[in-house]
Protein backbone atom coordinates (compact mmCIF):
# COMPACT_ATOMS: atom_id res chain seq x y z
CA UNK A 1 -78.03 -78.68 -16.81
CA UNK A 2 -74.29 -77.27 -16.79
CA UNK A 3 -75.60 -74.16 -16.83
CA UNK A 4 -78.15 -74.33 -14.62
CA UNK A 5 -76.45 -75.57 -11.67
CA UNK A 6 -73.74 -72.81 -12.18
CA UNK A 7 -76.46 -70.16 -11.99
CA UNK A 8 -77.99 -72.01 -8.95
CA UNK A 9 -74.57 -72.06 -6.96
CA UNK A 10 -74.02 -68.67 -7.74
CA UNK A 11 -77.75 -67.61 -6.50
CA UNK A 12 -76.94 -69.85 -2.93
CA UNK A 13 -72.91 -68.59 -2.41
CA UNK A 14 -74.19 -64.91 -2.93
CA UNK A 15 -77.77 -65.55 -1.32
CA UNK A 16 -76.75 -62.89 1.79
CA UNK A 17 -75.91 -60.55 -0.57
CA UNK A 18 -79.07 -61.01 -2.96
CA UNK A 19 -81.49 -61.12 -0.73
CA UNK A 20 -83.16 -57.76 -1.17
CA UNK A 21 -81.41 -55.55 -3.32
CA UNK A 22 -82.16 -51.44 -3.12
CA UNK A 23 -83.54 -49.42 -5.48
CA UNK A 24 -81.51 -47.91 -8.03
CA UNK A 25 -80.35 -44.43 -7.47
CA UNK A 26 -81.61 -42.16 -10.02
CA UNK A 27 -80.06 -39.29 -9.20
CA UNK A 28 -76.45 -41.04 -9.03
CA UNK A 29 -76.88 -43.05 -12.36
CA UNK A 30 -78.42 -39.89 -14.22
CA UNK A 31 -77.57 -39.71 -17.84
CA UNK A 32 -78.93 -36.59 -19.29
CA UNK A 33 -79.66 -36.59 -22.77
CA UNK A 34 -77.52 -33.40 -23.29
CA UNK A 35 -74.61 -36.09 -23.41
CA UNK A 36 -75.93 -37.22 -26.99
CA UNK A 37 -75.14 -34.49 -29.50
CA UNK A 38 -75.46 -35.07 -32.70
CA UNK A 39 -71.75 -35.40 -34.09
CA UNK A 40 -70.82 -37.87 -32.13
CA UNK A 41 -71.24 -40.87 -34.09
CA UNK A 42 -68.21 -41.01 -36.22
CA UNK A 43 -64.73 -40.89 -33.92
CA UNK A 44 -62.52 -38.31 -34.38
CA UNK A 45 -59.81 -38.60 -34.24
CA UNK A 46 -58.94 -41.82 -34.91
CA UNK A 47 -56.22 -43.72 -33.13
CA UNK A 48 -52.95 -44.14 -34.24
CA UNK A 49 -52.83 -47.50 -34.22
CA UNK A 50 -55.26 -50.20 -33.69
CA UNK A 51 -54.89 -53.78 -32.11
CA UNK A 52 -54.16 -56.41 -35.35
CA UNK A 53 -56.75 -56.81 -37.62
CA UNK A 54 -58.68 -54.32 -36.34
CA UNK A 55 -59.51 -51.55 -38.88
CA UNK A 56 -61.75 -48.45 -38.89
CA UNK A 57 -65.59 -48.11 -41.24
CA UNK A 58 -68.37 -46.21 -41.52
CA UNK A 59 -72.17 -47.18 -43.07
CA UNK A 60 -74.93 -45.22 -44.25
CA UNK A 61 -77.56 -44.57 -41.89
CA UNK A 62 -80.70 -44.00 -43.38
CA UNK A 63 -82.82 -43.46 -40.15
CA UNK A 64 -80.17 -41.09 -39.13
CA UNK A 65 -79.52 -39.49 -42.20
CA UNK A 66 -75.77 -39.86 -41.55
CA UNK A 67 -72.74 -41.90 -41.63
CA UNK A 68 -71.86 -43.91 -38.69
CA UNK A 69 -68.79 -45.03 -37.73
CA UNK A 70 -67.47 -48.62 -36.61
CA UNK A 71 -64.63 -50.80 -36.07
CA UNK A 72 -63.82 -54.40 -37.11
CA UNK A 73 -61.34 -57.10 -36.52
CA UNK A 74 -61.36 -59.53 -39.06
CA UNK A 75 -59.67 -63.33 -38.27
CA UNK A 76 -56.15 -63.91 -39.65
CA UNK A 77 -57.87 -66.73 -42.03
CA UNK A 78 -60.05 -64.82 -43.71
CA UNK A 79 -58.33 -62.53 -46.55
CA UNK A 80 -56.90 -66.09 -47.44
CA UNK A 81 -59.91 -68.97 -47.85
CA UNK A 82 -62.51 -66.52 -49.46
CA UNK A 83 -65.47 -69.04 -49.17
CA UNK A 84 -65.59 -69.56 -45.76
CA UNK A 85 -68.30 -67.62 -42.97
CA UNK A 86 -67.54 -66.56 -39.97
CA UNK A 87 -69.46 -65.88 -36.69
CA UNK A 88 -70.04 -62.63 -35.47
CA UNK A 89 -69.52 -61.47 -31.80
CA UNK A 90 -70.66 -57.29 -31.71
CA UNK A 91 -69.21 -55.52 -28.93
CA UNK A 92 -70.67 -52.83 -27.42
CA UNK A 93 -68.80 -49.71 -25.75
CA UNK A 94 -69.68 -48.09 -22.32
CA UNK A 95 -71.02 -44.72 -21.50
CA UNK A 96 -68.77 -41.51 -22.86
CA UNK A 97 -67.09 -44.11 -25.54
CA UNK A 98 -67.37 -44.27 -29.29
CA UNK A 99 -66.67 -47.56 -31.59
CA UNK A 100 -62.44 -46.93 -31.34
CA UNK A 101 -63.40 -47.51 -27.16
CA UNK A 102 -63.06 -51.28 -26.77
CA UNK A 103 -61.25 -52.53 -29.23
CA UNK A 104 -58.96 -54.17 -26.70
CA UNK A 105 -61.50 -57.22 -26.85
CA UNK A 106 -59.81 -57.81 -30.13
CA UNK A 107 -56.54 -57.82 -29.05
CA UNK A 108 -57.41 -60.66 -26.79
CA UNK A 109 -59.59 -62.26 -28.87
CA UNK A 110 -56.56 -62.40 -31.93
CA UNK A 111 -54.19 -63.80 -28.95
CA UNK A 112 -56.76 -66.50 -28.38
CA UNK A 113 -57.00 -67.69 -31.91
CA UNK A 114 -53.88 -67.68 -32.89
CA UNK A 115 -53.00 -69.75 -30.27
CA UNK A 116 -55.34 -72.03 -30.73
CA UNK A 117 -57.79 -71.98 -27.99
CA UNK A 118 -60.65 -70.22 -30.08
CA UNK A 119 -61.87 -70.66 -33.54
CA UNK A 120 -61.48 -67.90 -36.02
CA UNK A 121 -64.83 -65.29 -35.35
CA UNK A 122 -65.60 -61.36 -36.56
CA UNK A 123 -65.96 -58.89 -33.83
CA UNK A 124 -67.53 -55.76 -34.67
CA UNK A 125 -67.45 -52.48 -32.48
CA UNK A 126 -70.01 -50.42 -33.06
CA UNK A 127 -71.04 -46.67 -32.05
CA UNK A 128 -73.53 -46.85 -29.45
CA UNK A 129 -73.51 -42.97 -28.96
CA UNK A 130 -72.27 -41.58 -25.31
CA UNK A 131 -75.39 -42.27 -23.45
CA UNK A 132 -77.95 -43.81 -25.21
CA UNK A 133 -78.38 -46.92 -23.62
CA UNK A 134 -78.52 -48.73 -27.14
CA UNK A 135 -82.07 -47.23 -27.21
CA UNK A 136 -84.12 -44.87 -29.34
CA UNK A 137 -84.44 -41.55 -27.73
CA UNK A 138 -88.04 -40.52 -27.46
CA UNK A 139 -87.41 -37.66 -29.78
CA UNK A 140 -86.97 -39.54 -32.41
CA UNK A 141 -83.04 -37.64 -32.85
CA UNK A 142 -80.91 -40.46 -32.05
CA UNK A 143 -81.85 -43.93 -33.06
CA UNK A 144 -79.26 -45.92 -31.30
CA UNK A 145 -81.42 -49.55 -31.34
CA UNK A 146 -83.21 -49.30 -34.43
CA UNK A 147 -79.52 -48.28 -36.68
CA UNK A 148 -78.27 -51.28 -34.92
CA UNK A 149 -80.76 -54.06 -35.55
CA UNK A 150 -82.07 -52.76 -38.87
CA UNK A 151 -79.05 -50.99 -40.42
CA UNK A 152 -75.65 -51.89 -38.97
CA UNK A 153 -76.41 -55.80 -38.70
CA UNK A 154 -77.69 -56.39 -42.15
CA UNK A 155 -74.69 -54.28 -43.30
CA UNK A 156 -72.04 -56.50 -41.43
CA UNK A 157 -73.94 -59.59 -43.46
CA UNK A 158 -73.90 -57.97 -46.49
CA UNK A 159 -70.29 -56.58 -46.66
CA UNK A 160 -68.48 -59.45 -44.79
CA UNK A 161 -68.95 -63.29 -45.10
CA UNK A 162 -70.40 -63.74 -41.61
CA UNK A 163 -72.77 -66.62 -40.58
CA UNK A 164 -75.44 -64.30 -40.88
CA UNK A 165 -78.23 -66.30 -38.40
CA UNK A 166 -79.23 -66.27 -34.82
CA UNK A 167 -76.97 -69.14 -34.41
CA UNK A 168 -73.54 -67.72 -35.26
CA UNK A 169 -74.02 -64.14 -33.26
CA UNK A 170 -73.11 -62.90 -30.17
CA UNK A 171 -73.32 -59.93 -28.19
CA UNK A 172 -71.53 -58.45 -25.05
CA UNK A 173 -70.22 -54.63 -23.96
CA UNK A 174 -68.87 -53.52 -20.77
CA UNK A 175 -70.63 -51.01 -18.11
CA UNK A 176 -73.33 -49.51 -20.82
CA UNK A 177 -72.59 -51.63 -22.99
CA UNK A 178 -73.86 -54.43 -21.14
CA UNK A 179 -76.84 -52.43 -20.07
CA UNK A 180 -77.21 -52.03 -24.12
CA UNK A 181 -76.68 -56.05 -25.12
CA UNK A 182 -78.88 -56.50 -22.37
CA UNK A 183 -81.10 -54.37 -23.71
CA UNK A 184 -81.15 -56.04 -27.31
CA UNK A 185 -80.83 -59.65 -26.69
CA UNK A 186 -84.15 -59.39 -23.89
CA UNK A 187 -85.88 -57.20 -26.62
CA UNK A 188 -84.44 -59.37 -30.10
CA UNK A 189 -83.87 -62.57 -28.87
CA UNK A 190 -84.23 -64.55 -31.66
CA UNK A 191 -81.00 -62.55 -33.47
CA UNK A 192 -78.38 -63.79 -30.98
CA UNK A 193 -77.21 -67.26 -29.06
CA UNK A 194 -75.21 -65.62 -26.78
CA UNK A 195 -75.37 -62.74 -24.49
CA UNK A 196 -72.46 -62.03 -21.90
CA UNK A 197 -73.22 -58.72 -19.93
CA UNK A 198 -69.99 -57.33 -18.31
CA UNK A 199 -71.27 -55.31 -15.20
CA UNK A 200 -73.82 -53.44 -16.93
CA UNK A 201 -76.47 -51.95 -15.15
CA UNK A 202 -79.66 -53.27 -15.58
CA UNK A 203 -82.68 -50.65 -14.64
CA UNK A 204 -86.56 -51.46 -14.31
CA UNK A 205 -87.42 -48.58 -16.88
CA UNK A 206 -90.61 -48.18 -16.04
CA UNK A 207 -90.11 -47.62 -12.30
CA UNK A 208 -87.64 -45.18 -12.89
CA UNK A 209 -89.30 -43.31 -14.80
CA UNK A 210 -91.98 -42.88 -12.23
CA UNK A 211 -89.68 -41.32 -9.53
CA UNK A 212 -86.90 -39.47 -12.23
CA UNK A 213 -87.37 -35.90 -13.07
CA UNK A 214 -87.50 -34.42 -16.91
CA UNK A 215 -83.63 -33.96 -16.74
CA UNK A 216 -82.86 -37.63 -15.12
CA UNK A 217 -82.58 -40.59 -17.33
CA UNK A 218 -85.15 -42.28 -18.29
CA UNK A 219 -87.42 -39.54 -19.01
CA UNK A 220 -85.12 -37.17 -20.56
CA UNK A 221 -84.09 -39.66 -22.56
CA UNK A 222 -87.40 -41.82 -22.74
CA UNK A 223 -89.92 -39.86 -22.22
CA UNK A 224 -92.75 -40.48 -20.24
CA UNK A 225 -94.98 -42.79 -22.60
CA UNK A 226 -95.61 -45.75 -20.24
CA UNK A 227 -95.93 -48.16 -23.15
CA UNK A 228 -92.58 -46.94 -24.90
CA UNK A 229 -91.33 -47.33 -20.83
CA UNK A 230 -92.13 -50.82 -20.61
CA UNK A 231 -90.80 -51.40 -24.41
CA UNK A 232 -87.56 -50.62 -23.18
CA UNK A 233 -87.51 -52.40 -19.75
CA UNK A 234 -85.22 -55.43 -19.65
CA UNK A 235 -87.04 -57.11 -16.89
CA UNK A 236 -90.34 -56.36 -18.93
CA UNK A 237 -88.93 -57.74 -21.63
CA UNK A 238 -88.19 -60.94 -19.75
CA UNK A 239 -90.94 -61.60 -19.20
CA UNK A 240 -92.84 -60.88 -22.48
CA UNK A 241 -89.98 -63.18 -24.21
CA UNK A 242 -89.20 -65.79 -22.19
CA UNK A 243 -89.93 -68.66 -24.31
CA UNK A 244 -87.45 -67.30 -27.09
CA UNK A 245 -84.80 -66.56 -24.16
CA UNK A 246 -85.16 -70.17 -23.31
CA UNK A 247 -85.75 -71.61 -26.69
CA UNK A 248 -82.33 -69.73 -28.01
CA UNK A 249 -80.24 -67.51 -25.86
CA UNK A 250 -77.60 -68.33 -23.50
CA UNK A 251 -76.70 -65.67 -21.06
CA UNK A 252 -73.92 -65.03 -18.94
CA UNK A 253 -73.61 -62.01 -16.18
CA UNK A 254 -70.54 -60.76 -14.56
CA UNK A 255 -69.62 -57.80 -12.24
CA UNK A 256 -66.92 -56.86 -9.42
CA UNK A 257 -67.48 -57.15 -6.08
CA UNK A 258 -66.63 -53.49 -5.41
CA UNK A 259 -68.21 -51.66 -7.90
CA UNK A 260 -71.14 -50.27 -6.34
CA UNK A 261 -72.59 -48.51 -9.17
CA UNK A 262 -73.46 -51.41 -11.01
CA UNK A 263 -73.48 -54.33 -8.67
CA UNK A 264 -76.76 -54.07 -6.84
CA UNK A 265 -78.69 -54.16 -10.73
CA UNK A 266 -76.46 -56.92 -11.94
CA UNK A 267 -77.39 -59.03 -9.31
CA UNK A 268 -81.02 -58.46 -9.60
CA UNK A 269 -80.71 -59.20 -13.04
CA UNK A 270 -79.30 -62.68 -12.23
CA UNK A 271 -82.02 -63.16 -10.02
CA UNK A 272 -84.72 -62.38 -11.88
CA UNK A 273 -83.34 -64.88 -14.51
CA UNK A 274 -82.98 -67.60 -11.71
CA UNK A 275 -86.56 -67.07 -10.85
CA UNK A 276 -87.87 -66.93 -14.24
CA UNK A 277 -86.30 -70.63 -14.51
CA UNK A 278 -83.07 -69.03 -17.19
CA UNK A 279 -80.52 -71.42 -17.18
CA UNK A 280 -77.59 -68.53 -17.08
CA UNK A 281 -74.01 -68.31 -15.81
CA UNK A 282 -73.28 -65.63 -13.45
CA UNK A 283 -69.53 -64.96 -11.56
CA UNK A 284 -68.84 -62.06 -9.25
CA UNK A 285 -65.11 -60.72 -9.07
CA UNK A 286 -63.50 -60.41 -5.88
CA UNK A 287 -62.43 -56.93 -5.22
CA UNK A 288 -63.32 -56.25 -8.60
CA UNK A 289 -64.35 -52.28 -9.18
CA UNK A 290 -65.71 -50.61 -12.34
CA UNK A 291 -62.57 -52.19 -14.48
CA UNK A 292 -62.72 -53.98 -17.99
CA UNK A 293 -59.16 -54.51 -18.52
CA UNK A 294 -59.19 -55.65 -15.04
CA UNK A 295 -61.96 -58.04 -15.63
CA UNK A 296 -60.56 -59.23 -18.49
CA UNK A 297 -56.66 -59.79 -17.80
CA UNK A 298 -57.92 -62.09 -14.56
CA UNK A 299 -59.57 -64.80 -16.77
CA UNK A 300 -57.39 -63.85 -20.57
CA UNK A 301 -57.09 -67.58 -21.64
CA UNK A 302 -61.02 -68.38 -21.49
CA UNK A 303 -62.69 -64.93 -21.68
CA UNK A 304 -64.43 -66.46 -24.88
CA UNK A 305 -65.16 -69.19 -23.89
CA UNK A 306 -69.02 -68.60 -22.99
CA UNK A 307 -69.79 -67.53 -27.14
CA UNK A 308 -67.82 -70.25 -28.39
CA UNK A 309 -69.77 -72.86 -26.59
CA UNK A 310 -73.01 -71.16 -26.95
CA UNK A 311 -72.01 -71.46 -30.94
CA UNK A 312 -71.59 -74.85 -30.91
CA UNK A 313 -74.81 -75.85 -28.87
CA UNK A 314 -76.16 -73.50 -31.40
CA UNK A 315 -74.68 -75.52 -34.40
CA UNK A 316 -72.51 -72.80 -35.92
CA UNK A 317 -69.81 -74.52 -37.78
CA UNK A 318 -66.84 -73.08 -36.91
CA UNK A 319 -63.08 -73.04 -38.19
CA UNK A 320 -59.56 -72.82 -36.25
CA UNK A 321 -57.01 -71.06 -37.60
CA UNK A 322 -53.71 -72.75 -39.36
CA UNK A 323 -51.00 -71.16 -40.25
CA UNK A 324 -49.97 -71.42 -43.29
C-alpha cells in the first residue's frame, strides 16, 4: 500500500503535466541499425582503472558465435566467507556505451556498503551493444536479449555464488538502458523483483513502426513483422503479463524534469502502470536534464534503496558487511 500511494501522489502532483502526452518523435529518437557493428561487443580499450572491486570478463556466446565482454563488482565480503550467495543487481548501459560505461553505479554502491547502509550485493555490467535496445535485431546478427537472458545470466550463476532466483535479482540502466530493463523485466518478469528504470524511454513498438521509415528505428532495427512488433512492445507486454508484474515485480521510474527526450515516454510509462492497477514508485527531478551522475549524486545515500527493499519483500536473505 506504500507503494501504491507513492505512485498515486505522483500521478495527482504531475496530473497537468500527464494529461495527454505526444507522440514520440521518430525522426528525433532514430537509432539506425548502422550503429551496431559487429565488433563492438568486447571494449577496447579498457580503462585504466576501474572503481573498487570492479574488474573486467568476457563469456562465450554461443548465439553470437563470439566472446562478449562484461564488468563486475564483487562485495568486499566475498573473497573471504566462500559459502555465502549474494544477490545480483545487472546494470544496463545507455545508447553509444559498452559494459566499462556505468560502472560508476559501483562506486556508489561499494560506498553504500561499506558504510553500512546496504547489504553486500553483485552488480554486473553487461554489453548491451550501442543501440540495440536490449533486443534481438530482426536479422538475426545481433542478439542483444536472447545472450542476456539465456547466456550471460546463467553464466553469472554458474561462475559466481549469486542467489540465483527471481527473488535475489534486480535490474536497472540509465537512458537505453532503462528502455532495455524495461524491456526485459515487462517481457521476463518472473526473472527479476526489482526493476528501477532511470529515464529511459519507453516506445509503443508497434505504433512506431507504423509511421518510421526502413532507416528509422524500429523497423531498421525490428523489422516490420507485426507479431515480432508487438513481442517487443513494453506496453504490449504489460498487458500480456500483468499478473506476473503484480504477482513479483516491483518497479520504480525516474526522469528529470528537463530532459525532453525522454520525459514525455517515461511518464506515459508511469501512467500506463497506474492504470493497469501497478503498485510502482515514480519521482521526477527538478531541473533534472539527460544526467546520470546528476541523478545519482542528488539522492547518493539511498539510491539503492528501492532493490534492497524489493529483496527483502522478496525474501532474499541478505548479509551486511563487517570488517574484519
Amino acid at each position: 500500500m506504500k507503494l501504491l500511494t507513492l505512485s498515486l501522489c505522483a500521478l495527482v502532483f504531475f496530473a497537468p503535466l500527464c494529461g495527454k502526452i505526444p507522440a514520440a518523435d521518430t525522426k528525433k529518437k532514430a537509432q539506425p541499425s548502422q550503429a551496431n557493428t559487429d565488433d563492438m561487443w568486447v571494449a577496447k580499450p579498457l580503462p585504466s582503472s576501474f572503481p573498487a572491486n570492479v574488474t573486467h570478463h568476457t563469456y562465450r556466446s554461443a548465439v553470437m558465435k563470439r566472446d562478449v565482454g562484461y564488468c563486475l563488482y564483487l562485495p568486499p565480503g566475498y573473497a573471504q566467507d566462500t559459502a555465502r550467495r549474494y544477490p545480483v543487481i545487472y546494470n544496463l548501459h545507455g545508447a553509444g556505451g559498452n559494459e566499462t560505461r556505468a560502472t560508476f553505479s559501483a562506486e556508489v554502491l561499494h560506498a553504500g556498503i561499506l558504510a553500512g547502509r546496504w547489504p553486500e550485493i553483485i552488480m554486473v555490467f553487461p554489453n548491451g551493444g550501442r543501440s540495440t535496445m536490449y533486443q534481438d535485431s530482426a536479422d538475426g546478427r545481433f542478439p542483444a536479449e536472447t545472450t542476456f537472458v539465456k547466456e550471460l545470466m546463467p553464466h553469472i550463476d554458474a561462475t559466481y555464488r549469486t542467489l540465483a532466483d527471481r527473488k535475489g535479482r534486480c535490474i536497472e540502466g540509465f537512458s537505453m538502458g532503462g528502455r532495455g530493463s524495461t524491456h526485459l523485466a515487462m517481457r521476463h518478469p518472473q526473472l527479476f523483483c526489482s526493476l528501477f528504470n532511470q529515464s529511459g524511454n519507453v516506445y509503443h513498438t508497434s505504433e512506431l513502426a507504423k509511421t518510421g521509415s526502413p532507416t528509422q528505428w524500429p523497423v531498421s532495427y525490428l523489422g516490420t513483422d507485426p507479431a515480432l512488433l508487438i513481442a517487443n512492445d513494453p506496453f504490449a507486454n504489460l498487458t500480456k503479463n500483468l499478473a506476473a508484474i503484480k504477482a513479483s515485480l516491483r518497479i520504480q521510474v525516474a526522469c528529470g524534469t528537463a530532459d525532453d527526450g525522454h520525459l514525455p515516454t517515461v511518464r506515459e510509462y508511469h501512467d500506463a502502470l497506474t492504470k493497469a492497477g501497478v503498485e510502482h514508485s515514480y519521482f521526477e527531478v527538478e531541473g533534472l536534464d539527460h544526467n546520470k551522475r546528476k541523478m545519482i549524486e542528488g539522492r547518493r545515500n539511498i539510491w539503492f534503496n528501492f532493490h534492497i527493499e524489493s529483496l527483502r519483500k522478496a525474501g532474499a536473505e541478505l548479509h551486511y558487511w563487517k570488517q574484519p
